[in-house]
Protein backbone atom coordinates (compact mmCIF):
# COMPACT_ATOMS: atom_id res chain seq x y z
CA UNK A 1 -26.13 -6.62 16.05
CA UNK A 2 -27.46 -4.08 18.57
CA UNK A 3 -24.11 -3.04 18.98
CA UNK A 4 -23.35 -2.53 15.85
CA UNK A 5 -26.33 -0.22 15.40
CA UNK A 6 -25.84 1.79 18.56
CA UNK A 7 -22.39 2.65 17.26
CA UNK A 8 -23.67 3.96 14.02
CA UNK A 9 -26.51 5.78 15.74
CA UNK A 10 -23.77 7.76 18.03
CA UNK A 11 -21.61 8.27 14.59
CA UNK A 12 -24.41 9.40 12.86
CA UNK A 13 -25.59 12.05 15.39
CA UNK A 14 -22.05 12.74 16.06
CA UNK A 15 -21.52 13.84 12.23
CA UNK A 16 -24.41 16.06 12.93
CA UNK A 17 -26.96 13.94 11.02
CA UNK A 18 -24.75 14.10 7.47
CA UNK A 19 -24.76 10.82 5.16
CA UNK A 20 -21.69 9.36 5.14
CA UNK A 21 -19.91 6.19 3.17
CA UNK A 22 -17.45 3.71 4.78
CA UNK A 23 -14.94 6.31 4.45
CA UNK A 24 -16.78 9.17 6.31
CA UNK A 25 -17.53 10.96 2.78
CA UNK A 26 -20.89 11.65 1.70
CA UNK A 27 -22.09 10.72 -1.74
CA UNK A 28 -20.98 13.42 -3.00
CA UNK A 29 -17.87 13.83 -1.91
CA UNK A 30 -16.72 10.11 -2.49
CA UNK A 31 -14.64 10.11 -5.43
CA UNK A 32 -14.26 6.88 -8.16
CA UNK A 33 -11.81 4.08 -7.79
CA UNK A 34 -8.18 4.83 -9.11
CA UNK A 35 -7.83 3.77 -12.66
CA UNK A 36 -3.91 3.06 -13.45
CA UNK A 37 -2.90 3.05 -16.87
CA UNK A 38 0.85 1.76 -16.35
CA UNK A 39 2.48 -0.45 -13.14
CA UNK A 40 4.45 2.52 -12.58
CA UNK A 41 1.69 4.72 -12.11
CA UNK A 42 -0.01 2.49 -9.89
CA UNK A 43 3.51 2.89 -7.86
CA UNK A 44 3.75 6.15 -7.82
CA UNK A 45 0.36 6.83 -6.49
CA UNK A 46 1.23 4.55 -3.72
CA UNK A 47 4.58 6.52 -3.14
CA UNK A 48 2.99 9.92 -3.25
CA UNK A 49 0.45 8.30 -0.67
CA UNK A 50 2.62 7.12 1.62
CA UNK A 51 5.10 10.39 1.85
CA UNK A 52 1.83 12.28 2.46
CA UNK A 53 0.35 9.70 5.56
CA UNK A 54 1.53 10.61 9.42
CA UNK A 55 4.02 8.79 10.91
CA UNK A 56 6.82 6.75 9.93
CA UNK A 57 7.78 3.39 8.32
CA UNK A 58 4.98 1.15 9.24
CA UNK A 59 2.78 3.07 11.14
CA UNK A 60 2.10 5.25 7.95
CA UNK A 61 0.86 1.87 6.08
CA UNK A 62 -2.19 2.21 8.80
CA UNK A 63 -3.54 5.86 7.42
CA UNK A 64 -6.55 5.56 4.91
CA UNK A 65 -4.59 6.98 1.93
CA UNK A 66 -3.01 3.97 1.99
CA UNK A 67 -5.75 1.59 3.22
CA UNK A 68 -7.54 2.01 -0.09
CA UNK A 69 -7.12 -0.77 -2.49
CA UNK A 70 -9.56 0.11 -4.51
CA UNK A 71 -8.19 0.88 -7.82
CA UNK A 72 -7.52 -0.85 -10.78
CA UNK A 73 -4.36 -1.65 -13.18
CA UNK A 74 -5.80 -1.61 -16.34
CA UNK A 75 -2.85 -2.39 -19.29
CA UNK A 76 -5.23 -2.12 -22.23
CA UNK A 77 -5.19 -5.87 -22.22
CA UNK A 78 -5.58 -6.89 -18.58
CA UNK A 79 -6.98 -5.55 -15.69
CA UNK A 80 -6.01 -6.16 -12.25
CA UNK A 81 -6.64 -5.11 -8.50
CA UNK A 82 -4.46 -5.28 -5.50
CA UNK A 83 -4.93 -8.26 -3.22
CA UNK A 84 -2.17 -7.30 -1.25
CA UNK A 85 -0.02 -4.45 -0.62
CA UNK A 86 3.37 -4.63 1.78
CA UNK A 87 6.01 -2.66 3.32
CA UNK A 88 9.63 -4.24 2.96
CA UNK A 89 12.00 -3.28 5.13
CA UNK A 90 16.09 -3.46 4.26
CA UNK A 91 17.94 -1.27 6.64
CA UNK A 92 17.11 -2.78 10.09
CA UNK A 93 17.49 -6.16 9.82
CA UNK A 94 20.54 -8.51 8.63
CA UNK A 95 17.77 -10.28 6.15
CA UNK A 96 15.86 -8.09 3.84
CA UNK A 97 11.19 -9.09 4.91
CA UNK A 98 8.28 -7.90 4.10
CA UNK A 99 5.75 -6.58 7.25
CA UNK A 100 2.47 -7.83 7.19
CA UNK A 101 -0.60 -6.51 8.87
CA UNK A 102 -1.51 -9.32 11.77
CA UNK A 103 -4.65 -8.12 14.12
CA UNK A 104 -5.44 -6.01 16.26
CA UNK A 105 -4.34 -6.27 20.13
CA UNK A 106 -6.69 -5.38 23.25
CA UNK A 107 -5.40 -1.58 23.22
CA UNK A 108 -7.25 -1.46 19.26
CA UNK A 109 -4.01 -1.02 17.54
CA UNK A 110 -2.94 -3.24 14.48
CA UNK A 111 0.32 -5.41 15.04
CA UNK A 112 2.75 -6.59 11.94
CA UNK A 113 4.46 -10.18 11.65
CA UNK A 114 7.12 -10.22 9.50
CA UNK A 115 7.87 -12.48 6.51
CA UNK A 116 10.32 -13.66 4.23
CA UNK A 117 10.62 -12.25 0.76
CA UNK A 118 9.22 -14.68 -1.96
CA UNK A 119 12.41 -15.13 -4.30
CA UNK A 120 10.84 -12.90 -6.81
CA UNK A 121 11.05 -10.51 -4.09
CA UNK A 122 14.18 -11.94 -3.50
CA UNK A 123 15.72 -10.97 -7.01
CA UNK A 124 13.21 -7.74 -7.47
CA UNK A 125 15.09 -6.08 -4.31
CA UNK A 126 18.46 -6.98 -5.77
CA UNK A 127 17.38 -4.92 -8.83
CA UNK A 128 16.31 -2.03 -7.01
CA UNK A 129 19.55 -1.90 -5.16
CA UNK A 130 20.99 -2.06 -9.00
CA UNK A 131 19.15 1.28 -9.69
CA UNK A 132 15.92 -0.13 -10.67
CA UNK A 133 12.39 1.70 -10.05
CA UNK A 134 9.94 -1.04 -10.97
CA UNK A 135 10.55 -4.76 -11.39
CA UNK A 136 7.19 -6.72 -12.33
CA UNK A 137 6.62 -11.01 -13.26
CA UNK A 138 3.36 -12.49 -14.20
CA UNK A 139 2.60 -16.22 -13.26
CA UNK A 140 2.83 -17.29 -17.11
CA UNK A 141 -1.42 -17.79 -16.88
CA UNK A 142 -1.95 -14.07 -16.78
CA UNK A 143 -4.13 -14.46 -13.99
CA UNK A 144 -1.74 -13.10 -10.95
CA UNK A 145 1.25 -10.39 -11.16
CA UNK A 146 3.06 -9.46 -8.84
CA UNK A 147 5.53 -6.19 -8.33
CA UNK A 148 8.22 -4.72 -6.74
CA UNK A 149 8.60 -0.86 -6.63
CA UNK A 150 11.71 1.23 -4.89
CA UNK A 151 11.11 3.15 -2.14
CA UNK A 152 14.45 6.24 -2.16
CA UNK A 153 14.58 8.69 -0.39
CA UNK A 154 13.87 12.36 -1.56
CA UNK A 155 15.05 15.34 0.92
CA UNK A 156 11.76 15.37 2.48
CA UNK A 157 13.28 12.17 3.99
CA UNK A 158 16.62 12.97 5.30
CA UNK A 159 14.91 14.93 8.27
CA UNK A 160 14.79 11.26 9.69
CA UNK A 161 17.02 9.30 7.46
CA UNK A 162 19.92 11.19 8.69
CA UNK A 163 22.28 9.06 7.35
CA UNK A 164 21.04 8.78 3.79
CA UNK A 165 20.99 10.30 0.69
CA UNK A 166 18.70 11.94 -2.03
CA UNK A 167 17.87 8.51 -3.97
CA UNK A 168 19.12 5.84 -1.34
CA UNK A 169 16.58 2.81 -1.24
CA UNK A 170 14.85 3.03 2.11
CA UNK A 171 12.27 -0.01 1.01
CA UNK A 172 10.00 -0.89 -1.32
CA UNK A 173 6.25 -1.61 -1.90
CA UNK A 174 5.64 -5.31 -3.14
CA UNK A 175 1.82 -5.38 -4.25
CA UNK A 176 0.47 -8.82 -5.56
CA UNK A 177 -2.43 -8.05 -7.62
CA UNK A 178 -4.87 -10.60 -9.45
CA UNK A 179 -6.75 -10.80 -12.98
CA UNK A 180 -10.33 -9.39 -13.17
CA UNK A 181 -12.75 -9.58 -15.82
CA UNK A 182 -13.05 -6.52 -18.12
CA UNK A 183 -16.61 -4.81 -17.96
C-alpha cells in the first residue's frame, strides 16, 4: 500500500501538483461516457479509434483510445456496455482467431493468446468477406449481444497493406457486450 502511494506522490508532483482522473485528465477536462445510438455507430467509433492509435495491428489495441470501454449502446429499448472488445486477425494465419489480451511479462508489456472464433464469429466473418459491414445476434434472453464489425482498408492503409486494396477486409472488431438496467 506504501507503494502504491509513493507512486502517486511522484505522479502527482510530477504533473506539477494538477488533479488528475485515472486517465491523466482533470475534472474538467474528462469528458462523459460515449452514448451510441445504433451498433454501427458504436463500430465506427471504434474504427475511427483505432486508425487514429500508434502502431499497427495489435499493438494499436494497447493505446487508451481504444482502452476505453466506457460507453454505452443504447437502442431505445436496451442498453448495453462492452464486456469485451477483440482484434481478429484473417490474413496471417491459415485459420481465421481472435487475439486476446493475456498479462503482462517482466519487461511491463501486455502479451496476446490467440483464440478460436465462436461460430457466430465463425459465420459473422464469412459475411463480411460477402461485403457485409456489421453482422449482430442476441442470445434470444436479451441479456447478451454480441457483434461483428469489418475492418477494410481505406488508402490511409495501403502505406503498409501494400498488397491490398481500398475496401479489402484487413479484420474485424468482435465486441460482446451485456444488458444493463436503464436509469
Amino acid at each position: 500500500m506504501r507503494a502504491i502511494f509513493v507512486a502517486v506522490a511522484i505522479l502527482f508532483v510530477t504533473l506539477g501538483g494538477k488533479a488528475f482522473s485515472a486517465q491523466g485528465l482533470s475534472p474538467q477536462q474528462a469528458t462523459p461516457p460515449q452514448i451510441w445510438e445504433s451498433r454501427e455507430e458504436m463500430h465506427d467509433d471504434y474504427v475511427r479509434r483505432f486508425e487514429s492509435a500508434a502502431g499497427f495491428g495489435m499493438s494499436r489495441m494497447l493505446r487508451p483510445p481504444m482502452l476505453d470501454r466506457g460507453g454505452t449502446l443504447d437502442t431505445g429499448r436496451s442498453r448495453y456496455a462492452i464486456e469485451a472488445l477483440e482484434l481478429v486477425g484473417h490474413l496471417q494465419t491459415d485459420t481465421p482467431a481472435a487475439y486476446v489480451p493475456t498479462a503482462h511479462d517482466a519487461s511491463l508489456r501486455l502479451s496476446f493468446d490467440s483464440r478460436a472464433l465462436t461460430s457466430f464469429e465463425t459465420t459473422a466473418l464469412a459475411a463480411l468477406r460477402s461485403g457485409n459491414q456489421l453482422v449482430s445476434n442476441d442470445d434470444g434472453s436479451g441479456g447478451a449481444l454480441a457483434v461483428m464489425g469489418a475492418l477494410r482498408a481505406k488508402e490511409s492503409c495501403l502505406k503498409c497493406h501494400g498488397s491490398r486494396k481500398a475496401g479489402d477486409l484487413l479484420g474485424a472488431f468482435t465486441y460482446r457486450l451485456r444488458r444493463i438496467a436503464h436509469d
